[in-house]
PDB file of N, CA and C in Angstrom:
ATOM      1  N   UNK A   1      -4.693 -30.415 -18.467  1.00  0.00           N
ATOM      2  CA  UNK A   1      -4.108 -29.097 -18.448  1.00  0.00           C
ATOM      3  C   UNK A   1      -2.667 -29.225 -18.932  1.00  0.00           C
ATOM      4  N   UNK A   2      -2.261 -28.388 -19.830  1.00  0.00           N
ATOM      5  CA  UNK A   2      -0.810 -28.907 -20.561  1.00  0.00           C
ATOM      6  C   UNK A   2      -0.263 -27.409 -19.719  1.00  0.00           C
ATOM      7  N   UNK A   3      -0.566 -26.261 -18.853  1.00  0.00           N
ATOM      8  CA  UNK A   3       0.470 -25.377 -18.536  1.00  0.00           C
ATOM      9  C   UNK A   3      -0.540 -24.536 -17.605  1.00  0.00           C
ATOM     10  N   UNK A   4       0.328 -24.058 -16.770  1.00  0.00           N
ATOM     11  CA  UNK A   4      -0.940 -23.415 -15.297  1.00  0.00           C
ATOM     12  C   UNK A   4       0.474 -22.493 -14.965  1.00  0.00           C
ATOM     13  N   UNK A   5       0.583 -21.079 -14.870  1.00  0.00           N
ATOM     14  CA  UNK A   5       1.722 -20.363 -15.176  1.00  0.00           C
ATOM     15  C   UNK A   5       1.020 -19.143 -13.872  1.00  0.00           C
ATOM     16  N   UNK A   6       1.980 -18.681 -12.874  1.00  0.00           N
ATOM     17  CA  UNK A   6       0.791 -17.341 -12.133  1.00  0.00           C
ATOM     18  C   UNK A   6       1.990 -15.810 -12.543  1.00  0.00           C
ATOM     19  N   UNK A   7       1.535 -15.029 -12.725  1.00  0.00           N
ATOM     20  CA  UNK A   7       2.240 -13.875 -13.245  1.00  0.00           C
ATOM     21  C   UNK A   7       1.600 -12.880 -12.897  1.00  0.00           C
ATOM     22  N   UNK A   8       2.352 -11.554 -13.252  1.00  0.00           N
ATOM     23  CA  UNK A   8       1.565 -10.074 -12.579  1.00  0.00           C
ATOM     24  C   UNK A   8       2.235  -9.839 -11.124  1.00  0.00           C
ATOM     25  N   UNK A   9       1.383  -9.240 -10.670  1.00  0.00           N
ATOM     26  CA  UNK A   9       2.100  -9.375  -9.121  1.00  0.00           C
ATOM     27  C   UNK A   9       2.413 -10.189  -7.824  1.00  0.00           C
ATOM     28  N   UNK A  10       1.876 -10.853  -8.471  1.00  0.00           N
ATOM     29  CA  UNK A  10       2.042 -12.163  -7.598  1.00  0.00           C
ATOM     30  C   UNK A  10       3.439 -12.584  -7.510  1.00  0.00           C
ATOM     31  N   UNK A  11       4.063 -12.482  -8.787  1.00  0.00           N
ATOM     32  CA  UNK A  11       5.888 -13.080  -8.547  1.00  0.00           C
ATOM     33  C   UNK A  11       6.505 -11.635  -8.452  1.00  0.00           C
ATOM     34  N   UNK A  12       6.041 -10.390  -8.209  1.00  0.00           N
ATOM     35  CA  UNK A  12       6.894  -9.316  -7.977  1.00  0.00           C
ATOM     36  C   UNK A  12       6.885  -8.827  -6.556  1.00  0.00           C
ATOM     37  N   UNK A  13       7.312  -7.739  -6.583  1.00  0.00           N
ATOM     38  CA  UNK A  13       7.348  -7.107  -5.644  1.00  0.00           C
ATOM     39  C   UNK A  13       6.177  -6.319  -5.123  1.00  0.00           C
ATOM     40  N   UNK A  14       5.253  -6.119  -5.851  1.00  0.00           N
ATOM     41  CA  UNK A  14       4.116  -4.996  -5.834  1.00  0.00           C
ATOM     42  C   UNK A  14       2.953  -6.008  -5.263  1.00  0.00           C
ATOM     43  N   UNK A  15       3.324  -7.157  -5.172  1.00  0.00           N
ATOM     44  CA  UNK A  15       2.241  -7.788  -4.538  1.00  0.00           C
ATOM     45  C   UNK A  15       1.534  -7.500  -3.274  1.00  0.00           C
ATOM     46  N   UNK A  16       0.218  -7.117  -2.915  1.00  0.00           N
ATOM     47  CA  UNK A  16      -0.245  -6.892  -1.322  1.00  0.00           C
ATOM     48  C   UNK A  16      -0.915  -7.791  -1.189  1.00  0.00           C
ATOM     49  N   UNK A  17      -0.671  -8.539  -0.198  1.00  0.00           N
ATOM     50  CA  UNK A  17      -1.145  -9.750   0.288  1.00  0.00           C
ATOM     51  C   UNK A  17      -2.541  -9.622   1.348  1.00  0.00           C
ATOM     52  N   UNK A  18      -2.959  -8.035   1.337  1.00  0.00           N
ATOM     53  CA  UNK A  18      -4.737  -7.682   1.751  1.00  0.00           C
ATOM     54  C   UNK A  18      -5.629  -7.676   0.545  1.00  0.00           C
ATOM     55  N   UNK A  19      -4.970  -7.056  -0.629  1.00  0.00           N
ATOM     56  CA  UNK A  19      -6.106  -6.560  -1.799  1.00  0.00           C
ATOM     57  C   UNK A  19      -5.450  -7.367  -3.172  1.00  0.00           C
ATOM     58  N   UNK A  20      -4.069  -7.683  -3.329  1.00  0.00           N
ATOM     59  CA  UNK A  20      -3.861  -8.066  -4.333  1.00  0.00           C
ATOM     60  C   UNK A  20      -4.773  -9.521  -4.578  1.00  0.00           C
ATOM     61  N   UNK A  21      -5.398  -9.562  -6.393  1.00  0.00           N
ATOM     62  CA  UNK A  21      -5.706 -11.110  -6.800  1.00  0.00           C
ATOM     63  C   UNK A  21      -4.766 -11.523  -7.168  1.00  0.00           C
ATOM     64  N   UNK A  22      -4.317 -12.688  -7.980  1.00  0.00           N
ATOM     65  CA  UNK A  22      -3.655 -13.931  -8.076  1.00  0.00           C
ATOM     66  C   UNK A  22      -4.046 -14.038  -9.536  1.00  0.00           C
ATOM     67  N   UNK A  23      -2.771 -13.718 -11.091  1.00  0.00           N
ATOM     68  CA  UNK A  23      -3.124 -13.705 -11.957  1.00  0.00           C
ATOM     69  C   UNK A  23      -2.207 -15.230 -12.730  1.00  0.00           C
ATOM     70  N   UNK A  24      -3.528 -15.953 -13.159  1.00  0.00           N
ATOM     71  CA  UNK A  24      -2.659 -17.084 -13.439  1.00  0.00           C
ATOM     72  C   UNK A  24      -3.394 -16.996 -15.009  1.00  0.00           C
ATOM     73  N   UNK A  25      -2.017 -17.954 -15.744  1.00  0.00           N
ATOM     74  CA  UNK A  25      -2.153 -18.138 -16.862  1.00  0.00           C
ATOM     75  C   UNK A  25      -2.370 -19.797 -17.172  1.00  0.00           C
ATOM     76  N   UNK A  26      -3.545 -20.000 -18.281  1.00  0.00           N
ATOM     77  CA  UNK A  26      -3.720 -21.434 -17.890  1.00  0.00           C
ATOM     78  C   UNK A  26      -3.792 -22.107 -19.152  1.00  0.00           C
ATOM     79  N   UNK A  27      -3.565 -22.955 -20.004  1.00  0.00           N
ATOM     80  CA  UNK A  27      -3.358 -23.587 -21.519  1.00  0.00           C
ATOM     81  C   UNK A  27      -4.248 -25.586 -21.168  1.00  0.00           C
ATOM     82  N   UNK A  28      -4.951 -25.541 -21.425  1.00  0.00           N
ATOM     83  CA  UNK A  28      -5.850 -26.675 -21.194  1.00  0.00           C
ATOM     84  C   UNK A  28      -5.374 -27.412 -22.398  1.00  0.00           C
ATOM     85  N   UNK A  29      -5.400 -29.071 -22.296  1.00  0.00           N
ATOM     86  CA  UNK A  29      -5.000 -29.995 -22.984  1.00  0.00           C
ATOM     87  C   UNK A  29      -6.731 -30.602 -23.434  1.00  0.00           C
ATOM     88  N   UNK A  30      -6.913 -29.280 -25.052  1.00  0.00           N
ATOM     89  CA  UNK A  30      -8.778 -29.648 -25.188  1.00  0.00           C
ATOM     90  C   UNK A  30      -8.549 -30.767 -26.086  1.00  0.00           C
ATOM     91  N   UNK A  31      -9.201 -31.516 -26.271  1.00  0.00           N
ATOM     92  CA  UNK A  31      -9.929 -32.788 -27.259  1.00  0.00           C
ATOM     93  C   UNK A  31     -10.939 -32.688 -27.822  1.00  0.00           C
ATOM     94  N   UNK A  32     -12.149 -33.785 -28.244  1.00  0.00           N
ATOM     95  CA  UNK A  32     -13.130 -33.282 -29.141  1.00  0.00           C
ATOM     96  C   UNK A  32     -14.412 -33.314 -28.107  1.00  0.00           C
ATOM     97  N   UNK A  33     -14.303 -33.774 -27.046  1.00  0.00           N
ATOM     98  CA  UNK A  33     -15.144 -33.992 -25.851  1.00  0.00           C
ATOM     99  C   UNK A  33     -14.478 -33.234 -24.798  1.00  0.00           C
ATOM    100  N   UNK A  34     -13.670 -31.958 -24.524  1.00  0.00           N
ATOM    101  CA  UNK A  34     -12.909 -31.531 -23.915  1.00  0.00           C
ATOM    102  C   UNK A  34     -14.562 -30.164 -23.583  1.00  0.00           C
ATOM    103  N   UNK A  35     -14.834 -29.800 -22.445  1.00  0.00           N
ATOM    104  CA  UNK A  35     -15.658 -28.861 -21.585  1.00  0.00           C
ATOM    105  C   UNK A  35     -14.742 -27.281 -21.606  1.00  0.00           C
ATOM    106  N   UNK A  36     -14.835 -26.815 -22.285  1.00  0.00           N
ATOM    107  CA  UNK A  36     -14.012 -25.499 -22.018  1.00  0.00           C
ATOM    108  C   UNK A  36     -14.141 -24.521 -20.738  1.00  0.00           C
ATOM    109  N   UNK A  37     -16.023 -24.122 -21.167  1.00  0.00           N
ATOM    110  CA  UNK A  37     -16.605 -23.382 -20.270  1.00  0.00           C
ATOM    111  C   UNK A  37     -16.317 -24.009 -18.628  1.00  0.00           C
ATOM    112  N   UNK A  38     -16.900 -25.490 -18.323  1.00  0.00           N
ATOM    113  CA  UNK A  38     -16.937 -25.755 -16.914  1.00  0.00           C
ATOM    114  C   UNK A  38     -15.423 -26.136 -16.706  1.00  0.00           C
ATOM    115  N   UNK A  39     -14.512 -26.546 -17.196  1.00  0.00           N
ATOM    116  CA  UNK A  39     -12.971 -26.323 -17.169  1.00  0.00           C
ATOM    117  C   UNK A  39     -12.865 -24.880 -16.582  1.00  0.00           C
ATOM    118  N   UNK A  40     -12.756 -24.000 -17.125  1.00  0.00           N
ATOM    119  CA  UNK A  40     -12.449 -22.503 -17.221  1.00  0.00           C
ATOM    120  C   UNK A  40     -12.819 -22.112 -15.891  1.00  0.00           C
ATOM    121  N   UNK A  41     -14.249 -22.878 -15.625  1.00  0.00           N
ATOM    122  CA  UNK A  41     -15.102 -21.827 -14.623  1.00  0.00           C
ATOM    123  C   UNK A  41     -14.258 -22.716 -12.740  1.00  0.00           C
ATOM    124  N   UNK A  42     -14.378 -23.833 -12.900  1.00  0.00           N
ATOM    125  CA  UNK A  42     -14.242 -25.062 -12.107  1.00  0.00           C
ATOM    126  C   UNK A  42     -12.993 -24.892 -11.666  1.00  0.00           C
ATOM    127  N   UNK A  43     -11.921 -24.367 -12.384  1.00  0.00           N
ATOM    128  CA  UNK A  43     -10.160 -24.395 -11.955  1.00  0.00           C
ATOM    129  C   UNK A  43     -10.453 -22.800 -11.574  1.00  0.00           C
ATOM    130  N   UNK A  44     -11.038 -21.825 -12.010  1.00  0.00           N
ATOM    131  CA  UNK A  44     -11.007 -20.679 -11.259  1.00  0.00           C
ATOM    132  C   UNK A  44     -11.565 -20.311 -10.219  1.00  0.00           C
ATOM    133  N   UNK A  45     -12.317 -21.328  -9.633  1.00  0.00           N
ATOM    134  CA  UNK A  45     -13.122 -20.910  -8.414  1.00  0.00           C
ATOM    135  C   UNK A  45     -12.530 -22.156  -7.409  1.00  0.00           C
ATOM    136  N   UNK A  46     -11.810 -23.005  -8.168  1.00  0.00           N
ATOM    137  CA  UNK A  46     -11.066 -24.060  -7.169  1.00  0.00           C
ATOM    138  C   UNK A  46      -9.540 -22.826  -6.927  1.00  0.00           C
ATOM    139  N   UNK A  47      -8.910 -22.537  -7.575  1.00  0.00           N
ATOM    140  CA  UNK A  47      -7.899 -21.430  -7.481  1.00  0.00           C
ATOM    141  C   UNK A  47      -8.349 -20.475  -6.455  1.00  0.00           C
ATOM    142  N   UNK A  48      -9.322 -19.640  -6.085  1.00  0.00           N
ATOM    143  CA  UNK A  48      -9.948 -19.135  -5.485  1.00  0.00           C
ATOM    144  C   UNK A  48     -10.030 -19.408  -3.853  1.00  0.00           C
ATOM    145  N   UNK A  49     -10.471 -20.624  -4.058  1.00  0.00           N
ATOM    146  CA  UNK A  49     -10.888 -21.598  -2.610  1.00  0.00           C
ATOM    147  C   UNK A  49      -9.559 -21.248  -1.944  1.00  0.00           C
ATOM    148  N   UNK A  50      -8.433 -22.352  -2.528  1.00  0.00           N
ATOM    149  CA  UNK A  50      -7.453 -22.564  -2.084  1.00  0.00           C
ATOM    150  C   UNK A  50      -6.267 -21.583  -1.672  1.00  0.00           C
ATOM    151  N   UNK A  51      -6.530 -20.417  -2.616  1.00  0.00           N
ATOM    152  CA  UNK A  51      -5.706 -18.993  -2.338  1.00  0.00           C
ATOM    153  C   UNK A  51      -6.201 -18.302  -1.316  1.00  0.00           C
ATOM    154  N   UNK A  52      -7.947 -18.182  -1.297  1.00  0.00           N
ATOM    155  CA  UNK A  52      -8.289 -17.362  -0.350  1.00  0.00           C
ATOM    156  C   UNK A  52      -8.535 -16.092  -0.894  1.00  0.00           C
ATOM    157  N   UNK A  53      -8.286 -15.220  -2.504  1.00  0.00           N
ATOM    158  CA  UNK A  53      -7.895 -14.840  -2.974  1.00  0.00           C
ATOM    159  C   UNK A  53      -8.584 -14.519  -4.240  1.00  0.00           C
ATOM    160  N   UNK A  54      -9.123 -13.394  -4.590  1.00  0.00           N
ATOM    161  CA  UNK A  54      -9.812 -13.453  -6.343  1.00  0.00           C
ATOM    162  C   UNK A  54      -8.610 -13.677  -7.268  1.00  0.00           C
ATOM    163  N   UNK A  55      -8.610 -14.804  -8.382  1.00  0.00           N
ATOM    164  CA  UNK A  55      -7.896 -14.760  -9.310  1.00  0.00           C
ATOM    165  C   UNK A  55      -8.168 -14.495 -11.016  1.00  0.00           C
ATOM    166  N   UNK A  56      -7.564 -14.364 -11.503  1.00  0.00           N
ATOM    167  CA  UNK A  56      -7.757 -13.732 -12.673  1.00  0.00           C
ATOM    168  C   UNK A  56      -7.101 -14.837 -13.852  1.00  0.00           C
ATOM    169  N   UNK A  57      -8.024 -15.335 -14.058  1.00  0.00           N
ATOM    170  CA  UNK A  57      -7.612 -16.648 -15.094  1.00  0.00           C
ATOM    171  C   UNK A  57      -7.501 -16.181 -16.084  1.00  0.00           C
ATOM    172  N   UNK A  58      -6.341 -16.039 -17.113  1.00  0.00           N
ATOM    173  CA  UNK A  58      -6.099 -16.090 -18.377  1.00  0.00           C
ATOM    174  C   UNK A  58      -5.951 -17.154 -19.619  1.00  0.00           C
ATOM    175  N   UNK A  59      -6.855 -17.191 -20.590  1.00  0.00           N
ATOM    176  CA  UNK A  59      -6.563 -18.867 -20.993  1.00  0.00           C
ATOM    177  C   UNK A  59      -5.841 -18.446 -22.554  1.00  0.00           C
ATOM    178  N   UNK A  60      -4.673 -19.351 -22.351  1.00  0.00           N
ATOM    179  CA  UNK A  60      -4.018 -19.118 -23.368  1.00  0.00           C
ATOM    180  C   UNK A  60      -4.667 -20.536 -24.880  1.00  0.00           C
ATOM    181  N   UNK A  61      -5.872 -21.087 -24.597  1.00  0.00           N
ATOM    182  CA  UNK A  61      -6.929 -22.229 -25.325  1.00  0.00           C
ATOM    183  C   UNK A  61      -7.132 -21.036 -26.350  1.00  0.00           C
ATOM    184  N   UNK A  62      -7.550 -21.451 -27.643  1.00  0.00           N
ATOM    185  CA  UNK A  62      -8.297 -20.307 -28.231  1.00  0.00           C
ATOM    186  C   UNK A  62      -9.907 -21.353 -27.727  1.00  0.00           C
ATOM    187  N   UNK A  63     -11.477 -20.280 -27.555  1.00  0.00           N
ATOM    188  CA  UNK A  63     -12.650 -20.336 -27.169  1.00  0.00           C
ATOM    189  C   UNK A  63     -12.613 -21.015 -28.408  1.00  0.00           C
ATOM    190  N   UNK A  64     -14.075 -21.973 -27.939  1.00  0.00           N
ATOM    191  CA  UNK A  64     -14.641 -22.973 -28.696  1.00  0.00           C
ATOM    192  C   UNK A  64     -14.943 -22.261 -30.459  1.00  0.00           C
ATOM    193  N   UNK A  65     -15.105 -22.131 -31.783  1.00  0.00           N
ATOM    194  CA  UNK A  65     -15.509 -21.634 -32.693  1.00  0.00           C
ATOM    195  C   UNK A  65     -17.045 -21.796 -33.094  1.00  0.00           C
ATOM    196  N   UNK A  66     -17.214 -20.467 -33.548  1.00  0.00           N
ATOM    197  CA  UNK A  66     -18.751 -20.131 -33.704  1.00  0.00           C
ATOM    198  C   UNK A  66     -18.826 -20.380 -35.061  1.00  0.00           C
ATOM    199  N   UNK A  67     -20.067 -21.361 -34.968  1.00  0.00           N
ATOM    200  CA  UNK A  67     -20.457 -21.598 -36.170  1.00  0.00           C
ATOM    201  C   UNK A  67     -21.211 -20.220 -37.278  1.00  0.00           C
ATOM    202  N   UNK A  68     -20.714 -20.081 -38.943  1.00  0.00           N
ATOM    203  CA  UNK A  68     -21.062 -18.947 -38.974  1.00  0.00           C
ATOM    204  C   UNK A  68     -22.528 -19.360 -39.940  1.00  0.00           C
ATOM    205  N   UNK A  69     -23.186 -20.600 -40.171  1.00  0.00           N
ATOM    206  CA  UNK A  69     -24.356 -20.277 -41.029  1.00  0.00           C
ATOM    207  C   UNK A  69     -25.061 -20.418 -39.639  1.00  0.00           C
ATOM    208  N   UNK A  70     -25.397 -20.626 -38.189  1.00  0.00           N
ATOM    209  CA  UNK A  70     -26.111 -21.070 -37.125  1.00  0.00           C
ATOM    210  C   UNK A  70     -26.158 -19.849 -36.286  1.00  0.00           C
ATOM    211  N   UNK A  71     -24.934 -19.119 -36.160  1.00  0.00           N
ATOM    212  CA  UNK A  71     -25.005 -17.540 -35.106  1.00  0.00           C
ATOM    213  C   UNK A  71     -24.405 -18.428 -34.155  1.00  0.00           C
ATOM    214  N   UNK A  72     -24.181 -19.606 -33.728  1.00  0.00           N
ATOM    215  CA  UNK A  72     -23.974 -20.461 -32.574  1.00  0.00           C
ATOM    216  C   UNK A  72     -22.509 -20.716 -31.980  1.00  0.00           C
ATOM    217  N   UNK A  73     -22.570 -21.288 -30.985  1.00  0.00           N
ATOM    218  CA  UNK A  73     -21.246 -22.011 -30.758  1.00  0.00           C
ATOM    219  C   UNK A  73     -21.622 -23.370 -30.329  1.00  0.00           C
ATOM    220  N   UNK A  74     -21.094 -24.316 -31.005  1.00  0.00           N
ATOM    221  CA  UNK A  74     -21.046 -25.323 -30.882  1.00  0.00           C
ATOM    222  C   UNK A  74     -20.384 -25.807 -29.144  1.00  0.00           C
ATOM    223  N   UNK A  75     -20.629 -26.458 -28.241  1.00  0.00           N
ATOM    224  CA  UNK A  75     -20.703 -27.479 -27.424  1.00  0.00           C
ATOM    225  C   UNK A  75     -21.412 -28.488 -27.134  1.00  0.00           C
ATOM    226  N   UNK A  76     -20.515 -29.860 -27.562  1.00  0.00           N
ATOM    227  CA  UNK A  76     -20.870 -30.757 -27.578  1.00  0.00           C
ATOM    228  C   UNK A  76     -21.778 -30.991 -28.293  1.00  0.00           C
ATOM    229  N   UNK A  77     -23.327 -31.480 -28.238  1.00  0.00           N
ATOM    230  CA  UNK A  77     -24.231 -31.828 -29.449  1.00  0.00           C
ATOM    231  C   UNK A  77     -25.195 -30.539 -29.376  1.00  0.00           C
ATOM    232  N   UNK A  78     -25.090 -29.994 -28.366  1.00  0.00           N
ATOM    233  CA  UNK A  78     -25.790 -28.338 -28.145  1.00  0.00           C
ATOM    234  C   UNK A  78     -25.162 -27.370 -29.046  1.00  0.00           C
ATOM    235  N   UNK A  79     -26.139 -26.516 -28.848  1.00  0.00           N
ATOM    236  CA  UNK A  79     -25.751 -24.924 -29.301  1.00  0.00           C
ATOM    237  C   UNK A  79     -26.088 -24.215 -28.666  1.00  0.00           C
ATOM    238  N   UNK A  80     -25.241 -22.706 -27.973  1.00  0.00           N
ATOM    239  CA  UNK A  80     -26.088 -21.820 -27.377  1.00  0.00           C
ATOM    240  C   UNK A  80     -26.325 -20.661 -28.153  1.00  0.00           C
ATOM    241  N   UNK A  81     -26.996 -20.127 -27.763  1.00  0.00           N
ATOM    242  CA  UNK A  81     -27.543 -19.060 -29.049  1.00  0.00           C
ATOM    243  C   UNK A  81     -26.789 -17.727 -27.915  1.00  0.00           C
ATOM    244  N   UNK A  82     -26.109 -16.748 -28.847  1.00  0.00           N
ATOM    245  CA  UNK A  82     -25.199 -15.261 -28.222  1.00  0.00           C
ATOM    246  C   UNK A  82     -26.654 -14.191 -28.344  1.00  0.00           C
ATOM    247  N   UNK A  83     -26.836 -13.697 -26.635  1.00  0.00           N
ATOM    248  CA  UNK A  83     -28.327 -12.871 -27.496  1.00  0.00           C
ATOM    249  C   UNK A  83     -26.860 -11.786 -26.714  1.00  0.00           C
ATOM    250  N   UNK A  84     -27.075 -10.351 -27.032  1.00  0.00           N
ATOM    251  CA  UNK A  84     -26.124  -9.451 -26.411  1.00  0.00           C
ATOM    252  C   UNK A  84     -27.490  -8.432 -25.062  1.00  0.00           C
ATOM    253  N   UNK A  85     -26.738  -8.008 -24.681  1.00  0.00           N
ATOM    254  CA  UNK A  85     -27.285  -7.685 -23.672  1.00  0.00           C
ATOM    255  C   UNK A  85     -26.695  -6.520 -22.673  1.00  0.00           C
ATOM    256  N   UNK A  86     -27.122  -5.029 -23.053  1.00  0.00           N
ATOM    257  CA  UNK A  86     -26.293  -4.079 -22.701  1.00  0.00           C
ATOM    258  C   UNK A  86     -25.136  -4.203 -21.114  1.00  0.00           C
ATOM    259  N   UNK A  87     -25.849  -4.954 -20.350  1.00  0.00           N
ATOM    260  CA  UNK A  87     -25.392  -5.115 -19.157  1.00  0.00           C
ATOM    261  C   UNK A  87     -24.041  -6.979 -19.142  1.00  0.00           C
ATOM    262  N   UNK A  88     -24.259  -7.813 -19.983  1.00  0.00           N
ATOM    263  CA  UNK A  88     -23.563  -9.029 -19.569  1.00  0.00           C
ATOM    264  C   UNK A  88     -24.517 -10.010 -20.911  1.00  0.00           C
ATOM    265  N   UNK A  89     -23.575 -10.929 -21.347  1.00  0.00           N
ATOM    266  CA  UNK A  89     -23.643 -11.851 -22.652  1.00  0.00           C
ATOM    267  C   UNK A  89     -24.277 -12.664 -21.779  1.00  0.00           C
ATOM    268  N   UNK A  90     -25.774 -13.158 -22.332  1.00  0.00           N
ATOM    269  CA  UNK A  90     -26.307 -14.982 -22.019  1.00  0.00           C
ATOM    270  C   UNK A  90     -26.049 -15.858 -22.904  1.00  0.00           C
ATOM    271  N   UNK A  91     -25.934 -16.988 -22.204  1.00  0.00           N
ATOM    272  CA  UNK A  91     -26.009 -17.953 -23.440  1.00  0.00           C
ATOM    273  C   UNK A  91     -26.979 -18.939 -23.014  1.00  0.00           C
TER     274      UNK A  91
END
């Protein structure tokens, strides 16, 4: 992780400590074997634990790039295929 930053209301004044989440900003140090998705998912639900708190992860990474002759995104030696889905994206 090269930067883990929390902003929004959390450093102001408007913060409520019954309903407010916890908006952090996060910049991952990726490589060519670097996990985006379970990174992403793994520090926001560990953030979570430890706050007590829903947080709102912002990643300042640009997402893995979609291959454009495949429809795909490349992870690792996989591909997942984007089907859309009026209600939530599978992969």
């Amino acid at each position: 992780m090269r930067r883990l930053d929390v902003f929004g209301s959390a450093v102001g004044d408007s913060f409520d400590t019954e309903t407010s989440d916890v908006d952090v900003l996060v910049e991952f140090e990726a490589g060519a074997e670097f996990d985006y998705f379970d990174a992403y998912f793994e520090l926001r639900e560990g953030l979570e634990r430890i706050l007590g708190r829903p947080v709102d992860l912002v990643s300042a990474t640009p997402l893995p790039t979609r291959t454009s002759s495949s429809g795909c995104w490349r992870r690792g030696s996989s591909c997942m295929r984007r089907e859309f889905s009026p209600s939530w994206w599978r992969f």
